[in-house]
Protein backbone atom coordinates (compact mmCIF):
# COMPACT_ATOMS: atom_id res chain seq x y z
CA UNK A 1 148.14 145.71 14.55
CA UNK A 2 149.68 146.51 18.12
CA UNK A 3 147.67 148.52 20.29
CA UNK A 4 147.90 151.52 22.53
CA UNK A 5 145.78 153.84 24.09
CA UNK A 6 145.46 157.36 23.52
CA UNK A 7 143.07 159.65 25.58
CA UNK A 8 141.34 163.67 24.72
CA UNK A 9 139.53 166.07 27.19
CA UNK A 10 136.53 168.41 26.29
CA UNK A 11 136.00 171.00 28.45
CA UNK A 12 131.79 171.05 27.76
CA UNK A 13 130.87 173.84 30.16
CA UNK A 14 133.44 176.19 28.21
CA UNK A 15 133.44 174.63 24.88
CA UNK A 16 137.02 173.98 24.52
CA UNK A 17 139.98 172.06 25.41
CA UNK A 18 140.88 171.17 28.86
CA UNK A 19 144.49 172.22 28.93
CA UNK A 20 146.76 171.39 31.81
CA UNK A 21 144.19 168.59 33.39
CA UNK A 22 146.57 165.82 35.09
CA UNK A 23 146.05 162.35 34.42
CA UNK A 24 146.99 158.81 35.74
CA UNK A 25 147.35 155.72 34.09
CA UNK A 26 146.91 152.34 36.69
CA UNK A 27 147.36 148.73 35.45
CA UNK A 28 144.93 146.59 37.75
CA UNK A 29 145.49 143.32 38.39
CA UNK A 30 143.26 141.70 41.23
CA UNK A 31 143.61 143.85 44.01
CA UNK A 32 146.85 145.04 42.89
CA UNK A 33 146.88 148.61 41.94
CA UNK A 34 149.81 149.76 40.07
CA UNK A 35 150.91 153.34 38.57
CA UNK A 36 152.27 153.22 35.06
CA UNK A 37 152.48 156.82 33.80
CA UNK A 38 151.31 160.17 34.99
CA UNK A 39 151.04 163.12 32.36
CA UNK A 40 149.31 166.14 31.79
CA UNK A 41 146.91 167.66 29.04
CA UNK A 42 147.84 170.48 26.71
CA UNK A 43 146.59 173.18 24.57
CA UNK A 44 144.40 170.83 22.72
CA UNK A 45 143.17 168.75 26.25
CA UNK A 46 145.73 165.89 24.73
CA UNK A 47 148.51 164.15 26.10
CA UNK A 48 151.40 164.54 23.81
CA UNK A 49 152.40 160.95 24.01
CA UNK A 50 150.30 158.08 24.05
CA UNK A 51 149.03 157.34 27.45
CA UNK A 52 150.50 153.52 26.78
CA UNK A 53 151.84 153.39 23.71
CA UNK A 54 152.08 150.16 21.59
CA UNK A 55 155.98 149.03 23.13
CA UNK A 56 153.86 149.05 26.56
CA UNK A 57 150.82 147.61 25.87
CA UNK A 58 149.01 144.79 27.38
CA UNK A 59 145.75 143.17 27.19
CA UNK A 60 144.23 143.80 30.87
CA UNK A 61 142.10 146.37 33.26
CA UNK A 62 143.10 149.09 33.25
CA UNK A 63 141.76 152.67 35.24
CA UNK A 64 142.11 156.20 34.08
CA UNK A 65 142.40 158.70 36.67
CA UNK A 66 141.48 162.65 35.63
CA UNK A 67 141.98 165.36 38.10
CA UNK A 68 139.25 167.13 37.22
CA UNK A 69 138.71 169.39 40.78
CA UNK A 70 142.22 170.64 40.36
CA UNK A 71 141.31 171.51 37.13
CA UNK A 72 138.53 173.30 37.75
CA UNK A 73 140.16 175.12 40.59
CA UNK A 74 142.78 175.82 37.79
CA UNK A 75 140.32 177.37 35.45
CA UNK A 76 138.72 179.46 38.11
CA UNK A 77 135.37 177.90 38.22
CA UNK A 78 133.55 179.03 41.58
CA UNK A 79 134.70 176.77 44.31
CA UNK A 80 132.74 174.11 46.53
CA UNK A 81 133.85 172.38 49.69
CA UNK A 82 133.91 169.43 48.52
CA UNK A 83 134.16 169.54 44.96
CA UNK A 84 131.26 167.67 43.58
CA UNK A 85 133.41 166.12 41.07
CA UNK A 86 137.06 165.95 42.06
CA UNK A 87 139.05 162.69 40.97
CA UNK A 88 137.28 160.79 38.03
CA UNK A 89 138.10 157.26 37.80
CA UNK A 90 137.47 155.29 34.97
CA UNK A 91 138.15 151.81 34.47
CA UNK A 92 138.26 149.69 31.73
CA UNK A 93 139.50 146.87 29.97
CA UNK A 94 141.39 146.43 27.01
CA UNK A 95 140.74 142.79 25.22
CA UNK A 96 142.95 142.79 22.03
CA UNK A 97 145.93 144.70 20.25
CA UNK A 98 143.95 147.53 18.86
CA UNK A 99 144.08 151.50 19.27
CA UNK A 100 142.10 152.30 22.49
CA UNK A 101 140.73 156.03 22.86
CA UNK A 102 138.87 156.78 26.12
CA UNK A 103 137.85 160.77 25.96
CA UNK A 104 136.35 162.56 28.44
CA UNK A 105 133.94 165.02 28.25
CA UNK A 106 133.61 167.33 31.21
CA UNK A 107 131.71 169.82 33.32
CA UNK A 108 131.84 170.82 36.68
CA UNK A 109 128.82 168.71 37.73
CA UNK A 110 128.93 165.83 35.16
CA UNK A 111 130.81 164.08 32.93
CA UNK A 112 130.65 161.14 30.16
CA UNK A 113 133.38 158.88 28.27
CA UNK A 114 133.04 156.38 25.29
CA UNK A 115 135.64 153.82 23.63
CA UNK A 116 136.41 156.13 20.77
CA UNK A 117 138.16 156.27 17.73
């Protein structure tokens, strides 16, 4: 099996997708920080590629970055200066050649993830 990772956002507070939510994929590697891909959700609050897809794949840390306050903004929900949740980093790590799925379920004040399927 080769792995990749793949990647959905739930909009909990509305009950649907979150469409049009920008995401960015970072390879970490000690302090080393690097940018691999940068896409954007659609109708259905997925990418329409994998996020790193199995030709790109290696076994490492990686971090998730979802733009969630731009998002929100987006959607019209009621600003606040700040945003109480703005840039959502999540980091992880990816131990063997298997299909990775890190959602993300979402409201404006909270938010939760799991290695799904």
């Amino acid at each position: 099996m080769t792995g990749y990772l793949t990647t959905h956002v739930l909009d909990t507070a509305r009950g649907c997708p979150a469409a049009g939510l920008k995401i960015a994929l970072y390879k970490l590697d000690g302090d080393t920080r690097s940018l691999l891909i940068t896409l954007t959700t659609n109708d259905d609050g997925r990418t329409d590629e994998q996020i790193l897809p199995a030709d790109k794949f290696e076994i490492g840390t990686y971090e998730l970055e979802f733009h969630a306050g731009a998002y929100l903004d987006a959607i019209g929900t009621p600003p606040e200066d700040p945003r109480f949740l703005d840039v959502i980093p999540i980091r992880f790590g990816m131990s063997e050649a298997a299909h990775y799925h890190v959602p993300l379920l979402l409201s404006p004040f909270g938010y939760s993830t799991y290695r799904g399927s």
